[in-house]
N, C-alpha and C. Protein backbone atom coordinates (compact mmCIF):
# COMPACT_ATOMS: atom_id res chain seq x y z
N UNK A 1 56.72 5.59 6.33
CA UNK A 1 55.82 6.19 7.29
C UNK A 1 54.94 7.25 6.63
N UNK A 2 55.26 8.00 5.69
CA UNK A 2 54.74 9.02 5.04
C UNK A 2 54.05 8.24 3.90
N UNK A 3 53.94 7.07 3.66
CA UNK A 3 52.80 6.26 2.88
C UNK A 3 51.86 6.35 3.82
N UNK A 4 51.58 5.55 4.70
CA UNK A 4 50.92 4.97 5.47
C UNK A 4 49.47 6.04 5.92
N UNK A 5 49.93 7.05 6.09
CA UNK A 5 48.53 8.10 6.38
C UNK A 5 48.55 7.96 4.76
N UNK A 6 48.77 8.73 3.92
CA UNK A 6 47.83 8.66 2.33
C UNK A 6 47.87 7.41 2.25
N UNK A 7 47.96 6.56 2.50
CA UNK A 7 47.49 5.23 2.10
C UNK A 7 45.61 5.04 2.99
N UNK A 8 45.75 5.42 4.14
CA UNK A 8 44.70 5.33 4.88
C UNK A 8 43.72 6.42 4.80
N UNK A 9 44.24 7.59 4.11
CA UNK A 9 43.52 9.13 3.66
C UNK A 9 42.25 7.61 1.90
N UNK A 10 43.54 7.79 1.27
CA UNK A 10 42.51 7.30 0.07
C UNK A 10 41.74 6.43 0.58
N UNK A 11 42.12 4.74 1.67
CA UNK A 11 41.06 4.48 1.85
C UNK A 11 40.20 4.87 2.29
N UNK A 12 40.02 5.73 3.46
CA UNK A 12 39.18 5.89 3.91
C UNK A 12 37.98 6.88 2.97
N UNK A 13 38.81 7.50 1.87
CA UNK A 13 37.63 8.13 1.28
C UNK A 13 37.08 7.28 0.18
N UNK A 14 37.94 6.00 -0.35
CA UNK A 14 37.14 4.97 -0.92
C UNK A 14 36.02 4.18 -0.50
N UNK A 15 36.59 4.01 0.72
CA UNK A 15 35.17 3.44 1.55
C UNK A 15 33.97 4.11 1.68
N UNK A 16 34.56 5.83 1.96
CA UNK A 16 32.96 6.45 1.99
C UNK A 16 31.91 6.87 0.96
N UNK A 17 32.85 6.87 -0.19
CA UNK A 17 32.53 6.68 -1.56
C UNK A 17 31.41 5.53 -1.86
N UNK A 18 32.04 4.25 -1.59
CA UNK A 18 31.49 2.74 -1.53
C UNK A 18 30.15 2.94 -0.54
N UNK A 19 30.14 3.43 0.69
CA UNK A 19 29.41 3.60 1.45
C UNK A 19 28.32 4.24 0.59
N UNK A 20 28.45 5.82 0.36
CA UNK A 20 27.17 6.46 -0.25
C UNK A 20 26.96 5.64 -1.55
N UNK A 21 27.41 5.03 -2.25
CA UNK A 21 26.87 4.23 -3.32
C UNK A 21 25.67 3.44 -2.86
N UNK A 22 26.33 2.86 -1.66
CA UNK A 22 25.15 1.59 -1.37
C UNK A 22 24.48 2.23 -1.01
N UNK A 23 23.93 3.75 -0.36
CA UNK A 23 23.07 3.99 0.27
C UNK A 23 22.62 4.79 -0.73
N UNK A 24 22.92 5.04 -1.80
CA UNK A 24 21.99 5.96 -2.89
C UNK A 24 21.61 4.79 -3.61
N UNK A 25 21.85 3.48 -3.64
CA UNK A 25 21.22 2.28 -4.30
C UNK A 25 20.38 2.05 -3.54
N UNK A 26 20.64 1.89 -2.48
CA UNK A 26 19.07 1.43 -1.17
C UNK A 26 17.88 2.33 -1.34
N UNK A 27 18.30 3.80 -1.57
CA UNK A 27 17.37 4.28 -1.21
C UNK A 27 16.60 4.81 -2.25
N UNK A 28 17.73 4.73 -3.43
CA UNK A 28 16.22 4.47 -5.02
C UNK A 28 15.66 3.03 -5.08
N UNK A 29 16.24 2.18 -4.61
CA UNK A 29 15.38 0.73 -4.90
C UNK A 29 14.23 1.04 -4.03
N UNK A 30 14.25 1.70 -2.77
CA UNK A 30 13.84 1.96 -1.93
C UNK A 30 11.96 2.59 -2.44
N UNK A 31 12.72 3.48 -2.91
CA UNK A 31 11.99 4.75 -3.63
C UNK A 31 11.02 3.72 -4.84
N UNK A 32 11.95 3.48 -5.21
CA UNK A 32 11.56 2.43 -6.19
C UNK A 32 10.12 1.64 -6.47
N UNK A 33 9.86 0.67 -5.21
CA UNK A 33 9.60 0.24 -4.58
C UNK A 33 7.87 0.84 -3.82
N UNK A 34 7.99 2.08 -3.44
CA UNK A 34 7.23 2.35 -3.25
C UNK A 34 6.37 3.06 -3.78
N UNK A 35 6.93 3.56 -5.15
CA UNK A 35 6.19 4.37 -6.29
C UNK A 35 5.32 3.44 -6.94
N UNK A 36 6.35 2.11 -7.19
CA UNK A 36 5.10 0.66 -7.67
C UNK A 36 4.06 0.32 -7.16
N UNK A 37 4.49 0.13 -5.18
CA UNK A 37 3.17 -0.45 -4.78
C UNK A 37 2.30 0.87 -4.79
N UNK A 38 2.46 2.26 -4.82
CA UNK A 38 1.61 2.99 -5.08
C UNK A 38 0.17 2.94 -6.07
N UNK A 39 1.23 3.01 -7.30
CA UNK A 39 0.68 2.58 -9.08
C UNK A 39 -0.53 1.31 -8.61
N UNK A 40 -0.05 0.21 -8.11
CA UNK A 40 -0.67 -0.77 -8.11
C UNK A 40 -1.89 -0.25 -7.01
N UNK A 41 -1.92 0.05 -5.83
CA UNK A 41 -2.88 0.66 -4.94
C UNK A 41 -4.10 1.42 -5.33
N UNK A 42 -3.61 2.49 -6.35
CA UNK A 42 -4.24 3.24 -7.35
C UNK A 42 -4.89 2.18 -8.63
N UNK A 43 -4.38 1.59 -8.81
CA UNK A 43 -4.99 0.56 -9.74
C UNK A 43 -5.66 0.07 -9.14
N UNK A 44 -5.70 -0.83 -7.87
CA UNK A 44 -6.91 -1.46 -7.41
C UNK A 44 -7.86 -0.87 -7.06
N UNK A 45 -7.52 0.37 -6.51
CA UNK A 45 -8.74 1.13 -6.09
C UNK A 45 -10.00 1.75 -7.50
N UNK A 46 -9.20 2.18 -8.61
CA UNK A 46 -9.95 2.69 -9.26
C UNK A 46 -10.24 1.33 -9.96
N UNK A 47 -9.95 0.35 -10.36
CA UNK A 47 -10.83 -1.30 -10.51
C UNK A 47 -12.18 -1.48 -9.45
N UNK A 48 -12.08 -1.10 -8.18
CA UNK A 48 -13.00 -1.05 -7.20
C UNK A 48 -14.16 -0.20 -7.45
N UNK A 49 -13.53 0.94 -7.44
CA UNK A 49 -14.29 2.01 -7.79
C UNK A 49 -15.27 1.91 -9.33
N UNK A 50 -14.96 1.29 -10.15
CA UNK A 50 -15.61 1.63 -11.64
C UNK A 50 -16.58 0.16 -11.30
N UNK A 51 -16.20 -0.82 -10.69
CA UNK A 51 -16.94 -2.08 -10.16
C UNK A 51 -17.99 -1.22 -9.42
N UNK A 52 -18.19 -0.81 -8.25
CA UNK A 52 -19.16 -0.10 -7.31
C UNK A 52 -19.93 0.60 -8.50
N UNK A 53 -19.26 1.45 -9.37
CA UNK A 53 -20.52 2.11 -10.16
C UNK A 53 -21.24 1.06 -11.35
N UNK A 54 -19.88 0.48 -11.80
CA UNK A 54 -21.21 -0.48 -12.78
C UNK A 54 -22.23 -0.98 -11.81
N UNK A 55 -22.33 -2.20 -11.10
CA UNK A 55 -23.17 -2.60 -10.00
C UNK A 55 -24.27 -1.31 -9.92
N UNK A 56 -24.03 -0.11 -9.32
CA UNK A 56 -24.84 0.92 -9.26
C UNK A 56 -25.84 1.20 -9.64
N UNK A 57 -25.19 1.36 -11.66
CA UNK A 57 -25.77 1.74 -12.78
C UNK A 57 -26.68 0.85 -13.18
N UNK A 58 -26.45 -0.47 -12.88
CA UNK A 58 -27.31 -1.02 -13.12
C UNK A 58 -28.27 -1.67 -12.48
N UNK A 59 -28.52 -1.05 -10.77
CA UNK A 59 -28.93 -1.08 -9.85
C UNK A 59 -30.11 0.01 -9.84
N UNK A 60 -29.51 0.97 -10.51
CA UNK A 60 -30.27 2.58 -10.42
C UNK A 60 -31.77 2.48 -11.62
N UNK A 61 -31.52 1.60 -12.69
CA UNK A 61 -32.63 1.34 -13.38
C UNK A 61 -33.91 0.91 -13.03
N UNK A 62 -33.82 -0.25 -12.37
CA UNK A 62 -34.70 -0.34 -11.74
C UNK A 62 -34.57 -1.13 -9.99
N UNK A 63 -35.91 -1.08 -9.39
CA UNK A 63 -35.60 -1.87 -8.18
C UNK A 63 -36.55 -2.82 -7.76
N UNK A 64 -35.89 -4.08 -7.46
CA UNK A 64 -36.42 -5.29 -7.85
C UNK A 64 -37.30 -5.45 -5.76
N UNK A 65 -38.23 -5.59 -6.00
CA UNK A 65 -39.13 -5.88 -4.96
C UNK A 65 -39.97 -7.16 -4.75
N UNK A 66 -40.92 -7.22 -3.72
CA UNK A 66 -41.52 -8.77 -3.94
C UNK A 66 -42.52 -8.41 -4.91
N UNK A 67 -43.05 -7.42 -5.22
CA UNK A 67 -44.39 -7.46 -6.59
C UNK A 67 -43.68 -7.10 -7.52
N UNK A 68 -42.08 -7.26 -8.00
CA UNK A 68 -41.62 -7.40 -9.42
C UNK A 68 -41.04 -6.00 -9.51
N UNK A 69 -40.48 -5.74 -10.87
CA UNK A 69 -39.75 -4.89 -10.88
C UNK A 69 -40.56 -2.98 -10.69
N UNK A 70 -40.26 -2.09 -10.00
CA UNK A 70 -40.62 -0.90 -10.53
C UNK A 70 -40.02 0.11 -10.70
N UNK A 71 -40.28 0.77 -12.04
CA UNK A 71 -39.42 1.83 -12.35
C UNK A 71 -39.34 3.02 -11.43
N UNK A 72 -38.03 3.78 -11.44
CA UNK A 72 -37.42 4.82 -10.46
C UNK A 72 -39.24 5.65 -10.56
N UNK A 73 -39.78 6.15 -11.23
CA UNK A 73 -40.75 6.91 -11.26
C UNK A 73 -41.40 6.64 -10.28
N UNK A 74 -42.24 5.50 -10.49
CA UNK A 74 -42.74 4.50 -9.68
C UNK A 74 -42.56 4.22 -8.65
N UNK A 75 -41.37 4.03 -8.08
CA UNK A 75 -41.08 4.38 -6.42
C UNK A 75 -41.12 5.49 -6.02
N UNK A 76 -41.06 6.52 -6.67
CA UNK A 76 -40.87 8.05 -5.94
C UNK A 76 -42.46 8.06 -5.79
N UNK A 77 -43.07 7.66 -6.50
CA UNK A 77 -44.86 7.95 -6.41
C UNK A 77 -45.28 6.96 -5.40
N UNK A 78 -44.98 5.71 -5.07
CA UNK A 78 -45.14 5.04 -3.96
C UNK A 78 -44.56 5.26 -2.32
N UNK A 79 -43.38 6.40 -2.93
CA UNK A 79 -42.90 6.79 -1.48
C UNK A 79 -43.88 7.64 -0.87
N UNK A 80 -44.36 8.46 -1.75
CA UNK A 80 -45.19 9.95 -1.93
C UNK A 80 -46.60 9.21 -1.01
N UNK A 81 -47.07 8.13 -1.91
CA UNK A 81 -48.20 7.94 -1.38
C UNK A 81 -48.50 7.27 -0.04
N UNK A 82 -47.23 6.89 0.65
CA UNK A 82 -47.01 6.05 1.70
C UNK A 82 -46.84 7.30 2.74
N UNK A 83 -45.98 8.33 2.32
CA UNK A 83 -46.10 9.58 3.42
C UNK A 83 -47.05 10.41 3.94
N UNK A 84 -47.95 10.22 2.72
CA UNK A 84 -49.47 10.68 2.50
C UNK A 84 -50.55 10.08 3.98
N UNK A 85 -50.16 8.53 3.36
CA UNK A 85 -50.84 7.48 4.23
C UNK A 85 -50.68 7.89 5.72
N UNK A 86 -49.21 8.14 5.98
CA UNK A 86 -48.97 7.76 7.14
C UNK A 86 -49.07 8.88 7.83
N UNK A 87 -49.06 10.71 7.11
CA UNK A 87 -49.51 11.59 7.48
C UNK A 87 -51.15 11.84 8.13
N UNK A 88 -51.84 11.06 7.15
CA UNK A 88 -53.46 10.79 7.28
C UNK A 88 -53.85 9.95 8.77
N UNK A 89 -52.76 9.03 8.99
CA UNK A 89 -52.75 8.39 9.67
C UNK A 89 -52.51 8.70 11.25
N UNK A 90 -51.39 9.64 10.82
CA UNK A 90 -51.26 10.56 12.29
C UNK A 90 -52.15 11.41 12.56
N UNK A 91 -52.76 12.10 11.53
CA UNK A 91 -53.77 13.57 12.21
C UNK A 91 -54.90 12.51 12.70
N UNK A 92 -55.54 11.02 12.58
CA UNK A 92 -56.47 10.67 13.02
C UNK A 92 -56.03 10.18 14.18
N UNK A 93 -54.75 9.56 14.50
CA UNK A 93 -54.44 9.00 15.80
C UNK A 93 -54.71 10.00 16.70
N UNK A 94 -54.03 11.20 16.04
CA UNK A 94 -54.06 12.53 16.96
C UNK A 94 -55.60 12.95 17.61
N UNK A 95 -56.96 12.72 16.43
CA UNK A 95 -57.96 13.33 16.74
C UNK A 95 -58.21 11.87 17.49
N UNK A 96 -57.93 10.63 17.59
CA UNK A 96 -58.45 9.52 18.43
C UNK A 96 -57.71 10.07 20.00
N UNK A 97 -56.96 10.50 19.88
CA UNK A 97 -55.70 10.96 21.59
C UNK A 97 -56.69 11.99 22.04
N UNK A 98 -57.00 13.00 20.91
CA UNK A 98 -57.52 14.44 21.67
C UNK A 98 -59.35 13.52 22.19
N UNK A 99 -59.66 12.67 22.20
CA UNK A 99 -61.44 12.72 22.76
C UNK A 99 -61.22 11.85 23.64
């Protein structure tokens, strides 16, 4: 009779032993697991990311239109002269409204 409880004392602390094993294995595989798909997340993104800027970079040189290519200069002076236009354009609508 005086076996029988220490017999059931050790198991029971073998089992809980066994128990936190599996659950400190679960929960580094666990861990595990999600540090990788991290790594990999971070990898695709910055693959994405250096893709978007090449494309960019070589977007930013020049810009291809229906009269052919023109350099960045070249559009800023065509924007210029189109705001010009369309400024010119309003003060006369304006003096056509005012008569």
């Amino acid at each position: 009779m005086s076996k029988s409880p220490l017999d059931a004392f050790f198991i029971g602390r073998a089992t809980a032993e066994a128990v936190i094993d599996r659950i400190e294995e679960t929960v580094t595989d666990a861990l595990s697991a999600l540090g990788k798909f991290d790594a990999e997340q971070r990898e695709h993104i910055r693959t994405l990311v250096e893709t978007i800027l090449e494309k960019a970079e070589q977007q930013k040189g020049t810009v291809t239109t229906d009269d052919g290519d023109i350099e960045p200069d070249e559009l800023q002076e065509t924007i210029d002269n189109l705001r010009a236009e369309i400024a010119h354009l309003k003060s006369e609508l304006q003096q056509y409204r005012d008569q």
